[in-house]
N, C-alpha and C. Protein backbone atom coordinates (compact mmCIF):
# COMPACT_ATOMS: atom_id res chain seq x y z
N UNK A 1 120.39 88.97 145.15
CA UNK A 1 120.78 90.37 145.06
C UNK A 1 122.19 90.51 145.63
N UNK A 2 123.34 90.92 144.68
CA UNK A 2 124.73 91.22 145.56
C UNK A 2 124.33 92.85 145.77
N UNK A 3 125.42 92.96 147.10
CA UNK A 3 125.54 94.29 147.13
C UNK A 3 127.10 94.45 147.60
N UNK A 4 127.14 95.29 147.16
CA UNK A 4 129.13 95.80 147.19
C UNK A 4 129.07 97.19 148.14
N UNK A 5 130.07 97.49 148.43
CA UNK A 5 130.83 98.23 150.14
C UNK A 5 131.63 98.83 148.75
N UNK A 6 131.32 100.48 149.69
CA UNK A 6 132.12 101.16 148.89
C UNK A 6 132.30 102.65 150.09
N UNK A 7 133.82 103.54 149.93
CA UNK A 7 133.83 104.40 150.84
C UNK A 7 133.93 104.00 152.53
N UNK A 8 134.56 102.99 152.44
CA UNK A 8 135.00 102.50 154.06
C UNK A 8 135.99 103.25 154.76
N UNK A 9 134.94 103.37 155.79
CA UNK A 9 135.78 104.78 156.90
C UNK A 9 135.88 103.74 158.15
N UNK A 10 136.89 103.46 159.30
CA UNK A 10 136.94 103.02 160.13
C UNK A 10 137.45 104.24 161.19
N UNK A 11 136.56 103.85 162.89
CA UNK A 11 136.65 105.05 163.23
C UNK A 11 137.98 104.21 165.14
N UNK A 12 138.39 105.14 165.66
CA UNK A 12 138.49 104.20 167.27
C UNK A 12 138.01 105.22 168.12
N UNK A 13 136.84 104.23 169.04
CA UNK A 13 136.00 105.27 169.56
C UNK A 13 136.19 105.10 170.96
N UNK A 14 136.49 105.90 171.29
CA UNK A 14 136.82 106.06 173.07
C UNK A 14 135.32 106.44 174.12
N UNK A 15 134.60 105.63 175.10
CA UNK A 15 133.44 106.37 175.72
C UNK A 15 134.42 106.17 176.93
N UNK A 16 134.03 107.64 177.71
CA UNK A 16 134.15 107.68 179.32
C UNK A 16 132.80 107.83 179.47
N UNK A 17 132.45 107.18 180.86
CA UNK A 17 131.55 107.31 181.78
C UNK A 17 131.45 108.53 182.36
N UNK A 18 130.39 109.31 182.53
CA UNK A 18 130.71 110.37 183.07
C UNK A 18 129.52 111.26 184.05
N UNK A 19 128.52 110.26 184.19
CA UNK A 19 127.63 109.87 185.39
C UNK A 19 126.24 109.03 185.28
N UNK A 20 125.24 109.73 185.42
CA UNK A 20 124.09 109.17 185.28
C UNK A 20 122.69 109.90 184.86
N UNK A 21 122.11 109.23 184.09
CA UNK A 21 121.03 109.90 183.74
C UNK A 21 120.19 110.02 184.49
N UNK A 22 118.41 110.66 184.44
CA UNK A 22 117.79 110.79 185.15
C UNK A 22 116.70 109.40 185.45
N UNK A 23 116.97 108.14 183.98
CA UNK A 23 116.73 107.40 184.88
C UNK A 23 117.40 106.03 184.95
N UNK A 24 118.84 106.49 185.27
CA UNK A 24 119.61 105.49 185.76
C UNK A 24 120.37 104.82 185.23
N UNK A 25 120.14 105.24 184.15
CA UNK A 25 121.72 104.41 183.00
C UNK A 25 123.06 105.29 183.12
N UNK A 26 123.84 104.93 182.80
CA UNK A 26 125.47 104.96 181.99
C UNK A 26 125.41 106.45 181.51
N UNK A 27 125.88 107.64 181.48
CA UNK A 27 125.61 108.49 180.87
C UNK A 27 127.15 108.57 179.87
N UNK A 28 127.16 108.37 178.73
CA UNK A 28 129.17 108.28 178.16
C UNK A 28 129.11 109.71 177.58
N UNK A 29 130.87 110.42 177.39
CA UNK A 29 131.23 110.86 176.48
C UNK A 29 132.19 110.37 175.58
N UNK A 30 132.18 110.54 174.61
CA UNK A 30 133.26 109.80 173.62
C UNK A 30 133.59 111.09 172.82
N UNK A 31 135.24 110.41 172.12
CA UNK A 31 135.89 110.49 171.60
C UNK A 31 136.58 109.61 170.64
N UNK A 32 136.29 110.23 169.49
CA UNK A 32 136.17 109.47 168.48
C UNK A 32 137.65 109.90 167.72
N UNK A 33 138.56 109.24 166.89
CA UNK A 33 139.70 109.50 166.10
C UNK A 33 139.24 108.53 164.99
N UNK A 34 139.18 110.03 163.73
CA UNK A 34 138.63 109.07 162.43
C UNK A 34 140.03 108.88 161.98
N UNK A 35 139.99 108.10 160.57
CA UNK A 35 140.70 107.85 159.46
C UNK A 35 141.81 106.46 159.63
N UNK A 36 141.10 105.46 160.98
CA UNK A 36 141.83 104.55 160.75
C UNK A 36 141.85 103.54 160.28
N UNK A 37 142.96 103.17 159.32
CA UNK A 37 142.96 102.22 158.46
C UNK A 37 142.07 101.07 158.65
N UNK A 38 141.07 101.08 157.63
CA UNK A 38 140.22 100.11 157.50
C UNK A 38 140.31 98.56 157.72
N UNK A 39 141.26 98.30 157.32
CA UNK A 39 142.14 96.52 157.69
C UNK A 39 142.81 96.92 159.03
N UNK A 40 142.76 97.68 159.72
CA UNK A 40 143.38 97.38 160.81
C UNK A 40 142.97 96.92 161.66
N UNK A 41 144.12 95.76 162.53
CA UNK A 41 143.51 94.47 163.33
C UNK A 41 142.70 95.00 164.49
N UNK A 42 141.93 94.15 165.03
CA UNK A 42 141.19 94.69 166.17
C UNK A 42 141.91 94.49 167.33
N UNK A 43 142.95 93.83 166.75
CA UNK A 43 144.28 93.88 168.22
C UNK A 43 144.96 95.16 168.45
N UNK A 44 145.04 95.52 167.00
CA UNK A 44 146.37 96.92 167.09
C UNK A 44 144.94 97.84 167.75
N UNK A 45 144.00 98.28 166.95
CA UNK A 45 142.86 99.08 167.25
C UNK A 45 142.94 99.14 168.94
N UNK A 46 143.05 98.12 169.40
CA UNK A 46 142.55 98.30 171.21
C UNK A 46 143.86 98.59 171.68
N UNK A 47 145.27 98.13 171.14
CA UNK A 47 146.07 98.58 171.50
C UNK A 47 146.50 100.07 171.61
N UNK A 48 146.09 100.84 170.48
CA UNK A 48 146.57 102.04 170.41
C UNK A 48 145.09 102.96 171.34
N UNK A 49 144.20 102.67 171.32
CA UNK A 49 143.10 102.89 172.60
C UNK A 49 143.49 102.62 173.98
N UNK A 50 144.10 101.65 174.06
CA UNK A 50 144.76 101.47 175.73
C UNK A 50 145.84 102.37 175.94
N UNK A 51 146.12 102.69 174.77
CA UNK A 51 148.09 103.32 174.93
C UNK A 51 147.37 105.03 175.53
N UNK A 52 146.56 105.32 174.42
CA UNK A 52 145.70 106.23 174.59
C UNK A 52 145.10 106.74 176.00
N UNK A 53 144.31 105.56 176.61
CA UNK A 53 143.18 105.75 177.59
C UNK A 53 144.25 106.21 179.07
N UNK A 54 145.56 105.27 178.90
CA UNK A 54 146.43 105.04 179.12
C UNK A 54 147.10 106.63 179.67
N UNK A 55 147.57 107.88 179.01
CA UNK A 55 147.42 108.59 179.09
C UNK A 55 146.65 110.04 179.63
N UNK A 56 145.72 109.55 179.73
CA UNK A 56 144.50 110.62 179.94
C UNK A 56 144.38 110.63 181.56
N UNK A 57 143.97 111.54 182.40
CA UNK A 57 143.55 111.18 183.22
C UNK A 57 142.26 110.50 183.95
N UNK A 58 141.11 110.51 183.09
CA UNK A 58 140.27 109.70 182.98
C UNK A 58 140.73 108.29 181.74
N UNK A 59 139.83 106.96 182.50
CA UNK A 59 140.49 105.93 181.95
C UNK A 59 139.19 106.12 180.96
N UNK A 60 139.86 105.59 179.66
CA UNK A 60 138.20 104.69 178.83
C UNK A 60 137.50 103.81 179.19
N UNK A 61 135.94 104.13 179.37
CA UNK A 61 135.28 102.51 179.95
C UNK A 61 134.95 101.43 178.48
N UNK A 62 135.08 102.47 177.88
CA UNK A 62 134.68 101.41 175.93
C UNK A 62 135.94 102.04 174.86
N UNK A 63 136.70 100.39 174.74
CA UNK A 63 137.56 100.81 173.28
C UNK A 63 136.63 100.38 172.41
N UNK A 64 136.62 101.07 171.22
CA UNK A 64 135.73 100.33 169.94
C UNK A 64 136.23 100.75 168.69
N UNK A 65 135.97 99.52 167.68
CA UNK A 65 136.49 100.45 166.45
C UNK A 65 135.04 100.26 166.01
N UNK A 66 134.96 101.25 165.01
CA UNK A 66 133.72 101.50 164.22
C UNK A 66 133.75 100.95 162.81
N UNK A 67 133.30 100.12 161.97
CA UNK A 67 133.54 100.56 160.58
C UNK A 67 132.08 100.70 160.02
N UNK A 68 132.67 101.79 158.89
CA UNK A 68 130.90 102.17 158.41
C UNK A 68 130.97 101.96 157.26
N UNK A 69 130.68 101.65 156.25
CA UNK A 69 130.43 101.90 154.36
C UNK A 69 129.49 101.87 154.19
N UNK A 70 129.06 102.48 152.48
CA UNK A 70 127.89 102.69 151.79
C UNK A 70 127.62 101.49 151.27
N UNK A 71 126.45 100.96 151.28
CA UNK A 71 126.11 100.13 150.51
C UNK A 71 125.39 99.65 149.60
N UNK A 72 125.50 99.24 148.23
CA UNK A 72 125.08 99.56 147.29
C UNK A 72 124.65 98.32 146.58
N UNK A 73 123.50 97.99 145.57
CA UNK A 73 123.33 97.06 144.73
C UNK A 73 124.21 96.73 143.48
N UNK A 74 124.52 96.02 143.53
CA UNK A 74 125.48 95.59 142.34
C UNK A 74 123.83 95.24 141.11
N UNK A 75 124.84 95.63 139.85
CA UNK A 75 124.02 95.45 138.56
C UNK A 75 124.20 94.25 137.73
């Protein structure tokens, strides 16, 4: 069975930490910036997240890029 990728969205997703739950994990908020170029390296991706986190007065505890597509059966 092939299946083919179609509609590729890549996202860079920023989580801050921002306390704790009630039982004891990580509680994040994120911030997400869609529409970035799908081939883009996972070097530049963390780069422009650090440049970013970099800025803020809270630091990012997670750079991430996301990529998502539909996926479909080829005929």
């Amino acid at each position: 069975m092939a299946v083919t990728e179609s509609n590729k969205v890549s996202v860079l997703r920023l989580k801050f930490a921002v306390g704790e739950t009630s039982g004891g994990d990580i509680k994040y908020k994120r911030k997400d910036i869609k529409n970035v170029k799908a081939d883009a390296t996972k070097e530049d991706v963390y780069a422009v997240g650090k440049a970013l986190s970099d800025l803020l007065e809270t630091k990012a505890d997670v750079i991430a890029k996301v990529d998502e597509a539909d996926l479909e059966e080829s005929m």
